[in-house]
Protein backbone atom coordinates (compact mmCIF):
# COMPACT_ATOMS: atom_id res chain seq x y z
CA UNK A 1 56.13 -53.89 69.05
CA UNK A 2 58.03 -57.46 68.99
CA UNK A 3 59.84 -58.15 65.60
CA UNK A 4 58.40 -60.84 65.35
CA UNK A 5 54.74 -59.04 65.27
CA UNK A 6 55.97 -56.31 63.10
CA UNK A 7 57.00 -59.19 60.98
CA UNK A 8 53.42 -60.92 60.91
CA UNK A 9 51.63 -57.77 60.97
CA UNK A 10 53.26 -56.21 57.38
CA UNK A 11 53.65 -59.59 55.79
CA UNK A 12 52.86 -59.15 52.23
CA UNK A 13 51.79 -61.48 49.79
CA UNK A 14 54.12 -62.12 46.58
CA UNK A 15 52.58 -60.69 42.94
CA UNK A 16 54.40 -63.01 40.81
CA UNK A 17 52.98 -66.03 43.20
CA UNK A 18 49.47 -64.92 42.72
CA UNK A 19 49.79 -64.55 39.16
CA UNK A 20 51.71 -67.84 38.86
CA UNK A 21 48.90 -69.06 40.51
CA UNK A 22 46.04 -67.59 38.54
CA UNK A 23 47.62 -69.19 35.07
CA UNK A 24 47.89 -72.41 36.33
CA UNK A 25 45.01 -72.19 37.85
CA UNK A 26 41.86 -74.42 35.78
CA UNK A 27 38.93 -73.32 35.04
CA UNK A 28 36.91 -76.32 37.05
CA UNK A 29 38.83 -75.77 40.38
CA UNK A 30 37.70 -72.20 41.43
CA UNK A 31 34.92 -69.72 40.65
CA UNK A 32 33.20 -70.25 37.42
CA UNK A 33 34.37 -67.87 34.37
CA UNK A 34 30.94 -66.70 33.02
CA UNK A 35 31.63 -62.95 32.31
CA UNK A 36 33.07 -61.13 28.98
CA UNK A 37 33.59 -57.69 28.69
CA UNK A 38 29.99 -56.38 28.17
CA UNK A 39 28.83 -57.95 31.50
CA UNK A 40 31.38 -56.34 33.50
CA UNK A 41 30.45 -52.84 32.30
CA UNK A 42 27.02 -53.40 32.53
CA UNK A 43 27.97 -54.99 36.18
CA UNK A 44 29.77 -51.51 36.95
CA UNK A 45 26.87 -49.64 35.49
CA UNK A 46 24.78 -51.55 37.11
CA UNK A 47 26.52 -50.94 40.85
CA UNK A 48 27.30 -46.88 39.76
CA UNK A 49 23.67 -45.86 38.48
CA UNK A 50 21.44 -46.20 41.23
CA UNK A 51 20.84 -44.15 44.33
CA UNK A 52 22.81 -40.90 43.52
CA UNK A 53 21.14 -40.37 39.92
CA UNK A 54 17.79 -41.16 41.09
CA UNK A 55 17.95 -39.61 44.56
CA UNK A 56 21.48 -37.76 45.62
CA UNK A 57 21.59 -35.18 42.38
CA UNK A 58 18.23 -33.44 43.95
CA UNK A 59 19.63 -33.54 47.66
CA UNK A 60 22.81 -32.38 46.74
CA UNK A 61 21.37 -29.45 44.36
CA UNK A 62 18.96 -28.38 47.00
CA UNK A 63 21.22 -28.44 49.67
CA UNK A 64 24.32 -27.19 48.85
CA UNK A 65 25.44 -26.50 45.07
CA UNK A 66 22.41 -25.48 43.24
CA UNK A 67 22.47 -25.57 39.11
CA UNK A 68 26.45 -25.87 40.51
CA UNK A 69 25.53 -29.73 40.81
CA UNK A 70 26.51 -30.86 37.22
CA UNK A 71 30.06 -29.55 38.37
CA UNK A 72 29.63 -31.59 41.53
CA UNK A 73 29.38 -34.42 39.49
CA UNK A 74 32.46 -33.37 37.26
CA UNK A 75 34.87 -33.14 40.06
CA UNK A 76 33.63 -36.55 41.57
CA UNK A 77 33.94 -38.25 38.29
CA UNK A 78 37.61 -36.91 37.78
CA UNK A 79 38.63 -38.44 40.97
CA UNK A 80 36.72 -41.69 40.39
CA UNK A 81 38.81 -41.40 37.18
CA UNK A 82 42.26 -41.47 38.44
CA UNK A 83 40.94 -44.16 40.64
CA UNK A 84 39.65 -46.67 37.96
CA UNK A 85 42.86 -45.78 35.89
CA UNK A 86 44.78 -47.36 38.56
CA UNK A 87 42.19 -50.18 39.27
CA UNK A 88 42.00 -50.91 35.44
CA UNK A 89 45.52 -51.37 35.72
CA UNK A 90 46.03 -53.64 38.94
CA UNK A 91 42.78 -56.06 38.17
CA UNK A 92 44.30 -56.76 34.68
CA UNK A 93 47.57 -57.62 36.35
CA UNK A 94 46.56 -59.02 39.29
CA UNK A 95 43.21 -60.79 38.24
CA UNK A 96 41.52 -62.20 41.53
CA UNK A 97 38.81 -61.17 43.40
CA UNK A 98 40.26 -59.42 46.13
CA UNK A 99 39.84 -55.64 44.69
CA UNK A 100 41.68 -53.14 46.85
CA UNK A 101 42.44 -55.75 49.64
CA UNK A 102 44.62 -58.20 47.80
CA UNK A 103 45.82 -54.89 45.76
CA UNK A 104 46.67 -53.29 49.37
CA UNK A 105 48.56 -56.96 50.59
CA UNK A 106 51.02 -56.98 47.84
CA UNK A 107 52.08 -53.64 48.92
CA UNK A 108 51.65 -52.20 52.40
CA UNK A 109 51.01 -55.76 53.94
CA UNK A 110 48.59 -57.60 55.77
CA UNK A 111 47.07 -55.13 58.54
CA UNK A 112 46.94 -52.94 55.92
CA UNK A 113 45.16 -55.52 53.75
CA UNK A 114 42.73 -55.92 57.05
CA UNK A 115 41.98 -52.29 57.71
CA UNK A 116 40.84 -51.76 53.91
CA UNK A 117 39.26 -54.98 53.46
CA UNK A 118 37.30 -54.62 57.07
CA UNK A 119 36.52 -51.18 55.32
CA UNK A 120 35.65 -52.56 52.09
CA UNK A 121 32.49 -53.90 53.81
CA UNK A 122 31.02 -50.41 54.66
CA UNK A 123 31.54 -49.45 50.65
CA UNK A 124 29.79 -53.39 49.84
CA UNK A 125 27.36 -54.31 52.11
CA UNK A 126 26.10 -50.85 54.42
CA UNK A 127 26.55 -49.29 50.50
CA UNK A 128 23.68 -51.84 49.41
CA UNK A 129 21.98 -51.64 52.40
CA UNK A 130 21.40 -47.59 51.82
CA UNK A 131 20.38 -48.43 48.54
CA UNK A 132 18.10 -51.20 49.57
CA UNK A 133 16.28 -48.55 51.62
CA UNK A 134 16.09 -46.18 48.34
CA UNK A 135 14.48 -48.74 47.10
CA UNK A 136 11.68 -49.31 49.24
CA UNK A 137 10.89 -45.76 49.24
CA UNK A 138 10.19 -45.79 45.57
CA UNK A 139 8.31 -49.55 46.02
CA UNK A 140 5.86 -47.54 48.70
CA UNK A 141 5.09 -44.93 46.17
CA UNK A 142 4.45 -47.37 43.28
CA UNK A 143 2.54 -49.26 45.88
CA UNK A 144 0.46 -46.15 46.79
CA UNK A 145 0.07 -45.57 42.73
CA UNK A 146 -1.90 -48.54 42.80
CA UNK A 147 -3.83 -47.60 46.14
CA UNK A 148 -2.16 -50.12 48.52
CA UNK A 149 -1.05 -48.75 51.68
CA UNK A 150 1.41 -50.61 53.65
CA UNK A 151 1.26 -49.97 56.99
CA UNK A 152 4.03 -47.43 58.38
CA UNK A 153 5.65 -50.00 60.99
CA UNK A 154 6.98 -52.17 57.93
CA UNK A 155 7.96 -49.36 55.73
CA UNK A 156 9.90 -47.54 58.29
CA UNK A 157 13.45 -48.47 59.84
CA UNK A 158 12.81 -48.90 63.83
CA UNK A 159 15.39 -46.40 64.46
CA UNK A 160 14.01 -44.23 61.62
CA UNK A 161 11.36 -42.68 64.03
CA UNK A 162 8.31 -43.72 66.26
CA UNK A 163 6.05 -44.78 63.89
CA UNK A 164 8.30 -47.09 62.46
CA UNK A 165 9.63 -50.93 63.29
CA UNK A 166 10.80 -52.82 60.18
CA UNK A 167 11.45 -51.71 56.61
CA UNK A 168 10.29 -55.16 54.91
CA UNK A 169 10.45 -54.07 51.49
CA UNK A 170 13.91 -53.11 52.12
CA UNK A 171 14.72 -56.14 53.48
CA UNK A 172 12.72 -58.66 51.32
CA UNK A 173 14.31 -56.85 47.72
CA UNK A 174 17.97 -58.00 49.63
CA UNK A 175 16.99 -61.31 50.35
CA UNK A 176 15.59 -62.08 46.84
CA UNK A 177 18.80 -60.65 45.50
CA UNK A 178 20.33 -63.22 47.54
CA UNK A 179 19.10 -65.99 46.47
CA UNK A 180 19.28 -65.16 42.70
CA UNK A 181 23.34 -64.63 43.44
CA UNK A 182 23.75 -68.06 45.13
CA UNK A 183 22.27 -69.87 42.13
CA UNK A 184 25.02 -68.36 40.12
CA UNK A 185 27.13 -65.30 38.38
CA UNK A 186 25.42 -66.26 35.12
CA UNK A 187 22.01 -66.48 35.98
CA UNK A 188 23.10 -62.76 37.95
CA UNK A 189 24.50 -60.96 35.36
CA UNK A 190 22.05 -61.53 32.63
CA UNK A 191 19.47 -60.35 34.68
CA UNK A 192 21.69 -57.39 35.66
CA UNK A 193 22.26 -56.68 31.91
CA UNK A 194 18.76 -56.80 30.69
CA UNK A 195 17.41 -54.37 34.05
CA UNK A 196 20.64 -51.86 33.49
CA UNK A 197 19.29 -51.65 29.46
CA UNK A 198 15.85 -50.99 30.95
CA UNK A 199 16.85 -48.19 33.69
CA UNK A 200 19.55 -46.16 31.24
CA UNK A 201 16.74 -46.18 28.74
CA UNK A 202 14.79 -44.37 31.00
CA UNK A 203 17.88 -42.20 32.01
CA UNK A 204 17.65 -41.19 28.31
CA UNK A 205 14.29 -40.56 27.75
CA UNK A 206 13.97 -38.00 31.36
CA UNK A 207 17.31 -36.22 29.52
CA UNK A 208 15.47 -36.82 26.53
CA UNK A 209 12.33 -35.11 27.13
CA UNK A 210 13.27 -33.13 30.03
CA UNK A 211 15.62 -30.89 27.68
CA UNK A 212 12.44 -29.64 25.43
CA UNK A 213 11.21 -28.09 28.98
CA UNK A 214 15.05 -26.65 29.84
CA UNK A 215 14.16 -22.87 31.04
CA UNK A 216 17.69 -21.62 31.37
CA UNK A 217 16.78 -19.07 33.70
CA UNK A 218 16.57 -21.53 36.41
CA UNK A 219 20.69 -22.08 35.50
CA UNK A 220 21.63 -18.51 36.66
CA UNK A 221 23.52 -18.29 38.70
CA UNK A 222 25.37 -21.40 38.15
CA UNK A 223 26.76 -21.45 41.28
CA UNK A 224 24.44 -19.47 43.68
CA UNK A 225 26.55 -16.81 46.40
CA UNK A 226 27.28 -18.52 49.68
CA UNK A 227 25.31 -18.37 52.76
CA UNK A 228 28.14 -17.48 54.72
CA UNK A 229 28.55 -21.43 56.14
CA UNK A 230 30.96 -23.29 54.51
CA UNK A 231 29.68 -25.73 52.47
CA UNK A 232 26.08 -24.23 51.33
CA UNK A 233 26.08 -23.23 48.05
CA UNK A 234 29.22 -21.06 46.79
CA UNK A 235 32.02 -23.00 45.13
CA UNK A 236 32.50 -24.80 48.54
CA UNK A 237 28.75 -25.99 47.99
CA UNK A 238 29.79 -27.14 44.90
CA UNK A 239 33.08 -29.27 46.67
CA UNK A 240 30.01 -29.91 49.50
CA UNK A 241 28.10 -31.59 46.61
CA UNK A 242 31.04 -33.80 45.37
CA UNK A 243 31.77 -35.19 48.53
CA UNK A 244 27.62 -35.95 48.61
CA UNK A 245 27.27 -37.37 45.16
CA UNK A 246 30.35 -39.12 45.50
CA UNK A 247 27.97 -42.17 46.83
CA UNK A 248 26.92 -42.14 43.09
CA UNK A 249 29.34 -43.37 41.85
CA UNK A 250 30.30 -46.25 44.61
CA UNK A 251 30.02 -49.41 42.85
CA UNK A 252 32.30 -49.36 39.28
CA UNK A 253 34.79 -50.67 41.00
CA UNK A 254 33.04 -53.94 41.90
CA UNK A 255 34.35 -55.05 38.16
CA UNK A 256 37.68 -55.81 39.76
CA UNK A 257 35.97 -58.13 42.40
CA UNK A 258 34.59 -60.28 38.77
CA UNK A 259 38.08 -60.61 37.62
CA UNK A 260 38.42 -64.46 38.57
CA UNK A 261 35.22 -64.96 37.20
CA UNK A 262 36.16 -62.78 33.48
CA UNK A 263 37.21 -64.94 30.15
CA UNK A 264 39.97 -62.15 29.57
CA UNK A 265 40.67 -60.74 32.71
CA UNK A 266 43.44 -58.29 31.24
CA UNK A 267 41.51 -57.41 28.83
CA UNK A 268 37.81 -57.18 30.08
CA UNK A 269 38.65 -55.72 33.44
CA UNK A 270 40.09 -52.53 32.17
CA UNK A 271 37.58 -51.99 29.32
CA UNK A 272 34.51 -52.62 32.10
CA UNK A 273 36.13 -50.07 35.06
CA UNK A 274 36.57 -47.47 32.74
CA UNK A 275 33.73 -47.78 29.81
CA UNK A 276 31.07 -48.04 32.97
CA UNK A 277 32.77 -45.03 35.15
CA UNK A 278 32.57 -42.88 31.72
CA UNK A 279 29.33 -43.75 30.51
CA UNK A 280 27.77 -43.24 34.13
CA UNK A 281 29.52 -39.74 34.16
CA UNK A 282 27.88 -38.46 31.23
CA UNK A 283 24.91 -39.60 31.97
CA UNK A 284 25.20 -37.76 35.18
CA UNK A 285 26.09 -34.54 34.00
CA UNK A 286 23.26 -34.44 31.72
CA UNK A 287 20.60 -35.30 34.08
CA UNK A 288 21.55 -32.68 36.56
CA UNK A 289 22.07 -30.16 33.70
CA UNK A 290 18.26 -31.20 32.78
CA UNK A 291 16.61 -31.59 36.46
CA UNK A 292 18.50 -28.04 37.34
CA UNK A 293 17.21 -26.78 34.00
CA UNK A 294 13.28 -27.84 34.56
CA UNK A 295 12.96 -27.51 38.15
CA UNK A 296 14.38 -24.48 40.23
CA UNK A 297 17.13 -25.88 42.59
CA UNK A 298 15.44 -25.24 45.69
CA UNK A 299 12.47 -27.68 45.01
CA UNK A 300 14.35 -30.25 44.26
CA UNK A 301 15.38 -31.82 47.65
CA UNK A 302 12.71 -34.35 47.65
CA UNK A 303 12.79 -38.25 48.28
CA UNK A 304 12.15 -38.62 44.44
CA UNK A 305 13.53 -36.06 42.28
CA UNK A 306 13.92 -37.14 38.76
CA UNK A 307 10.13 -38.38 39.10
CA UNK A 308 9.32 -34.33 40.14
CA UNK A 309 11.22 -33.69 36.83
CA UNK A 310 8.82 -35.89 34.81
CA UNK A 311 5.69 -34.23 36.43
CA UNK A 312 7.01 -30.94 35.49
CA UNK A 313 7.72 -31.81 31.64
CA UNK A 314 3.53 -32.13 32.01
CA UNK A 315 3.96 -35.82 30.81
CA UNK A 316 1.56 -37.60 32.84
CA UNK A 317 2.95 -41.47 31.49
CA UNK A 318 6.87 -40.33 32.10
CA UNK A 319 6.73 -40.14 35.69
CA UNK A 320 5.30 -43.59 35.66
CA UNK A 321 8.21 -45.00 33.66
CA UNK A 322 10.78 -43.10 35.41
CA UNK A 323 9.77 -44.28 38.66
CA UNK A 324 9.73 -48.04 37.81
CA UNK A 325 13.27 -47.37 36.00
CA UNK A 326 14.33 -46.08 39.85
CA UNK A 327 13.29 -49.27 41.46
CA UNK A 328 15.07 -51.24 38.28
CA UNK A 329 18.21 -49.32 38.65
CA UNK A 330 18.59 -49.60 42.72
CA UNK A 331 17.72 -53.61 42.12
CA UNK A 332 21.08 -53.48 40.15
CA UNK A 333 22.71 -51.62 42.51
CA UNK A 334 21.95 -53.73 45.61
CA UNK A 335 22.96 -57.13 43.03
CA UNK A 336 26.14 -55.41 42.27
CA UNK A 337 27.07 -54.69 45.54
CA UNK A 338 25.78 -57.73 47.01
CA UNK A 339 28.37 -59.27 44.72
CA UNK A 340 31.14 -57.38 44.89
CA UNK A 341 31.08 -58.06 49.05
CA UNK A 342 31.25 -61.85 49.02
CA UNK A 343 33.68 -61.90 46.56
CA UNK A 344 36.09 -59.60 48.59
CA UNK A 345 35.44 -62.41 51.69
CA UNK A 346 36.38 -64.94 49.43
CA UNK A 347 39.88 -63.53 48.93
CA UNK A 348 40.18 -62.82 52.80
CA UNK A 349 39.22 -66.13 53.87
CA UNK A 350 41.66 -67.89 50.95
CA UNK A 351 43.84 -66.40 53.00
CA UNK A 352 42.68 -67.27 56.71
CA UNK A 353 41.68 -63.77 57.92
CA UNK A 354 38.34 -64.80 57.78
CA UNK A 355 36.32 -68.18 58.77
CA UNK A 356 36.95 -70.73 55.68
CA UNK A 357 32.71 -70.61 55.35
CA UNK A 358 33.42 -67.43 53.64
CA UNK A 359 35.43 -69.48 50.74
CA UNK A 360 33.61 -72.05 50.74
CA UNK A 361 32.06 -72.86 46.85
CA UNK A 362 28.27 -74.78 46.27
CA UNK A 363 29.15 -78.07 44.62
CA UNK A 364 26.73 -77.26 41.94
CA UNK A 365 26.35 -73.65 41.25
CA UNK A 366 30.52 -73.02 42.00
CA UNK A 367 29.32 -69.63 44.06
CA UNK A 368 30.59 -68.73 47.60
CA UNK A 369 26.75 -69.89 48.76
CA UNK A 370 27.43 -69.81 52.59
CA UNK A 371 28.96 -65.97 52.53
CA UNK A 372 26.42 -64.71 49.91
CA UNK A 373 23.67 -65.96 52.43
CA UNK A 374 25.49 -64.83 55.74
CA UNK A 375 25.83 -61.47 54.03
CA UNK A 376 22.72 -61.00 52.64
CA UNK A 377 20.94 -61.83 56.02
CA UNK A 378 23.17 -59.37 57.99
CA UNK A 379 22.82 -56.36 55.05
CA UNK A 380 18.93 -57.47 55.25
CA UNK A 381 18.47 -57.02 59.05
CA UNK A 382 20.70 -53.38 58.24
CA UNK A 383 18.07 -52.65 55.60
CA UNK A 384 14.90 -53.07 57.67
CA UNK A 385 16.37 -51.66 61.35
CA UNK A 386 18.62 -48.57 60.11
CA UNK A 387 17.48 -45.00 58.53
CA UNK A 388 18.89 -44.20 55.23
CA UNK A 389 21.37 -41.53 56.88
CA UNK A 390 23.42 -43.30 59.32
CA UNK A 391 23.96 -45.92 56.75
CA UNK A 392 24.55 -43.76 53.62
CA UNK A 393 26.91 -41.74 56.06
CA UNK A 394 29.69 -44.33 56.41
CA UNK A 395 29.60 -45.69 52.79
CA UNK A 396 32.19 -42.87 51.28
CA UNK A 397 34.59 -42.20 53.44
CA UNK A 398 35.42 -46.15 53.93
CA UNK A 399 35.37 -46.17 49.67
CA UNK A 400 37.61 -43.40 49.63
CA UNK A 401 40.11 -44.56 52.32
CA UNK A 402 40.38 -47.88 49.89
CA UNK A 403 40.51 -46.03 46.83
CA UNK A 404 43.38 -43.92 48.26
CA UNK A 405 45.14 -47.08 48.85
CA UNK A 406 44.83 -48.49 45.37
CA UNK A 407 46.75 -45.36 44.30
CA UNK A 408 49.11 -45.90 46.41
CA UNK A 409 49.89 -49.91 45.38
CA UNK A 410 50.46 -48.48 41.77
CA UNK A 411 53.24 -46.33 42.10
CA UNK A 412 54.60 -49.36 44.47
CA UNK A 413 53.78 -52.13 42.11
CA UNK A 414 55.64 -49.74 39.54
CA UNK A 415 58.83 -49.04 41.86
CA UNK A 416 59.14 -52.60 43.10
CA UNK A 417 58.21 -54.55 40.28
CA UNK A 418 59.18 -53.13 37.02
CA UNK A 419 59.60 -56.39 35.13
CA UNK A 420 55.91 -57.45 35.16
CA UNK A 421 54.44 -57.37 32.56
CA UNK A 422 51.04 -55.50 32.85
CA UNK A 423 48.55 -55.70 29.97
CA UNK A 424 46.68 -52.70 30.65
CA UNK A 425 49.13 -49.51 32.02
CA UNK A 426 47.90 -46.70 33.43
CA UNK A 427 49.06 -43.63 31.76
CA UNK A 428 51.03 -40.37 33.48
CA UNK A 429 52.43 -42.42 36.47
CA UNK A 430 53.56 -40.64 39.06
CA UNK A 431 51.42 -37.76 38.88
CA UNK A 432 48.17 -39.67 37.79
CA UNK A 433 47.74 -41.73 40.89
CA UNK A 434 48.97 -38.85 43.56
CA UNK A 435 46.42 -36.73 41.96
CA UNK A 436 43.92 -39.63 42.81
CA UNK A 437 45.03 -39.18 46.40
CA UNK A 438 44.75 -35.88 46.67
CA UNK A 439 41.41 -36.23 45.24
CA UNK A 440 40.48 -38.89 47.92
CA UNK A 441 41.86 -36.79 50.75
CA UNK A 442 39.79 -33.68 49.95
CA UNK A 443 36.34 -35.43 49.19
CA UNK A 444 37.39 -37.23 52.61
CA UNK A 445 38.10 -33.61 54.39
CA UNK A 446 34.83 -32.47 53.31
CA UNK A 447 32.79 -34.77 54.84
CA UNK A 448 30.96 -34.22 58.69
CA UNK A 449 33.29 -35.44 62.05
CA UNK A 450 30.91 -37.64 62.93
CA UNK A 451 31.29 -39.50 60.23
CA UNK A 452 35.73 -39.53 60.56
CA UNK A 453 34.24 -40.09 64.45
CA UNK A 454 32.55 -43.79 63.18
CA UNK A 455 35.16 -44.70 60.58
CA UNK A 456 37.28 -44.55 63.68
CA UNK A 457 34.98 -47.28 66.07
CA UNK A 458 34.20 -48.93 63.18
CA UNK A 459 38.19 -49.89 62.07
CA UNK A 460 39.03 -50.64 66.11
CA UNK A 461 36.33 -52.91 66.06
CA UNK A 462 37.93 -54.66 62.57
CA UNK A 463 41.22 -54.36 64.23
CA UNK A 464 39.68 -56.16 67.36
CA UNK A 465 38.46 -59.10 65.12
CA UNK A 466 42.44 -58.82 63.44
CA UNK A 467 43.96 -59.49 66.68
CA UNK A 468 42.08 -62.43 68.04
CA UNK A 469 41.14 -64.56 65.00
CA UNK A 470 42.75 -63.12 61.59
CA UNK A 471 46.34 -63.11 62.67
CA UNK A 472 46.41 -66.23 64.36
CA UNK A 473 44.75 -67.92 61.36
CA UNK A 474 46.62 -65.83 58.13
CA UNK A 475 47.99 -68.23 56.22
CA UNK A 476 51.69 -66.74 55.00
């Protein structure tokens, strides 16, 4: 390699110019600041509760750590909690939307910045295209509820089987989801914070009334004896099941995406990454401890568990309601992640890895309108041609990769730049933010090759588009 490549290639951007830049930045000349504190968390509770409570805690209890499950959750949650510890503390000093990419630029430098931002869009847009696909499997049933029948070609993915050829309701919930983010972040997030009060009431009432039917019997053992294959049930089931319902919790850190669009940035940032990755946890733990509790483990690897719960508890209404909370709480999870994708192509096209279109604000509604449309078509056509697996399959590994890397640009930011002054500070540095990696690198160990196999194609193809158009165009 030429000096002068190595030279373009690990070109880093300067922290104290992009937080020069953010306070003299005004108001009127970028993205519109509509968001306080209690938006962002119920943003980040909005993009964490979704597919894994309603769907992963049965697959993941069924399949590999039994009653173990709630500990699954437990270990997941302490790694997303280094994480957001170090996220908290790089959005409130470095408040734009760039999230791990612009984090990764100031420190490792640009084809760094590429790789995680390329992979950034497998955590964003495949990540709400999985969960669009949740949702339309919950839609069918409420549609069947009613006695409508849609007709197995447009409720199936085309590569999902035979039968089926387009998942419409997959793909229409997306484009709807679209359109409401294009007219603007306001509009958004108020309907985001009235549907997550909806869907974590009903959170509470299956914990709720699902613990007056708890037989504890159905907890022992906690952790059933292994099969003798690593990874089914035994305390490697239980590691198994983090790595599975790590896909829970994908989404809390699209708060750091909001932070150009935040009042306080240093202040609201920090308080909605960690108040949403704690409250989500709890809630978590108790609705596996409840769902283990009321239905034996080995029944509950079904498309809709926590609606198998309600049947159970022999309330006929409950399943009703908990249903309807499912499709509430995967529409927030798509809008959050929906969000959090064009806002990370805003920062890469500011900064001419990426077409201008991608930065480009409506004149009226001050949102990235072009990407937010572009995006939504592509994660649409994802929705309706691809089964749930392949895309659910590449969503965590590409989150924890980036999530590795935030660690990382904390003890850097620390070492290189001790002088800034950072209004949030993430406690126990060193050992805080290694522990984060560590955590990354074993939920990352423990998933299938195939999947290391396409996070592999997948960055070449990123580092294709690098080579011919992003570092030609990076604007240094």
């Amino acid at each position: 390699m030429s000096a002068v490549a190595k030279k373009l290639y690990l070109t880093r951007k300067s922290v104290v110019a992009i937080i020069a830049a953010h306070n003299a930045e005004q108001d009127g000349d970028g993205l519109k600041r509509a968001l306080g504190w209690a938006s962002l968390m119920a943003l980040g509770i909005g993009g964490i509760i979704g597919a894994g409570i309603f769907v992963l805690t049965g697959t993941a209890a069924a399949n590999y750590a039994g009653p173990g499950v709630m500990l699954s959750f437990v270990l997941s949650g302490l790694a997303c909690a280094f994480v957001a510890l170090c996220y908290a503390e790089l959005a409130a000093l470095i408040p734009v939307s760039g999230s791990a990419y612009t984090y990764t630029y100031v420190t490792l430098g640009e084809i760094f910045a590429w790789i995680i931002g390329w992979n950034l869009v497998l955590e964003y847009a495949a990540g709400a295209a999985t969960v669009a696909v949740g949702w339309a499997g919950y839609f069918n049933r409420v549609m069947e509820g009613f006695g409508i029948h849609i007709p197995p070609a447009f409720t199936s993915a085309y590569l999902a089987g035979p039968h089926g050829f387009f998942n419409v309701p997959a793909a229409g919930v997306v484009l709807l989801l679209t359109m409401l983010l294009v007219r603007g972040t306001s509009e958004s997030t108020l309907f985001n914070n009235v549907i997550v009060a909806l869907k974590v009431t009903v959170v509470l009432m299956v914990i709720a009334f699902g613990a007056a039917h708890v037989n504890t019997a159905n907890w022992s053992p906690l952790v059933p004896e292994n099969s003798g294959e690593f990874g089914v049930f035994g305390w490697s089931g239980v590691a198994r099941g983090a790595s599975v319902v790590f896909f829970a919790y994908v989404g809390f850190d699209s708060v750091s995406t909001a932070a150009q669009e935040a009042h306080t940035p240093q202040r609201d940032i920090p308080i909605g990454i960690v108040g949403s990755l704690i409250i989500c946890t709890v809630l978590y733990v108790a609705v596996a401890a409840v769902a283990t509790g009321v239905v034996n483990y080995r029944e509950l690897g079904v498309p809709d568990p926590m609606a198998l719960v309600s049947d159970r508890t022999g309330i006929s209404w409950l399943a009703w309601v908990v249903k309807l909370g499912a499709l509430a709480g995967l529409t927030t999870a798509i809008l959050a992640l929906l969000y959090g994708q064009t806002r990370v192509f805003f920062t890469m096209a500011n900064d001419g890895l990426l077409p201008q279109v991608f930065a480009k604000l409506h004149h009226r509604y001050r949102t990235p309108a072009v990407s937010q449309i572009v995006v939504g078509v592509i994660v649409a056509l994802a929705a309706g041609l691809l089964p749930i697996d392949i895309l659910g399959e590449m969503v965590s590994i590409g989150t924890l990769a980036a999530f590795a890397l935030v660690c990382i640009a904390v003890i850097h930011l620390r070492k290189s730049h001790p002088e800034l002054h950072r209004p949030f500070r993430a406690p126990g540095i060193p050992v805080m933010p290694i522990l984060g990696i560590l955590s990354c690198i074993a939920l990352m160990v423990a998933l299938p090759l195939d999947t290391w196999l396409r996070l592999l194609i997948w960055t070449g193809v990123g580092l294709a588009i690098y080579m011919f158009y992003g570092i030609n165009h990076a604007r240094r």
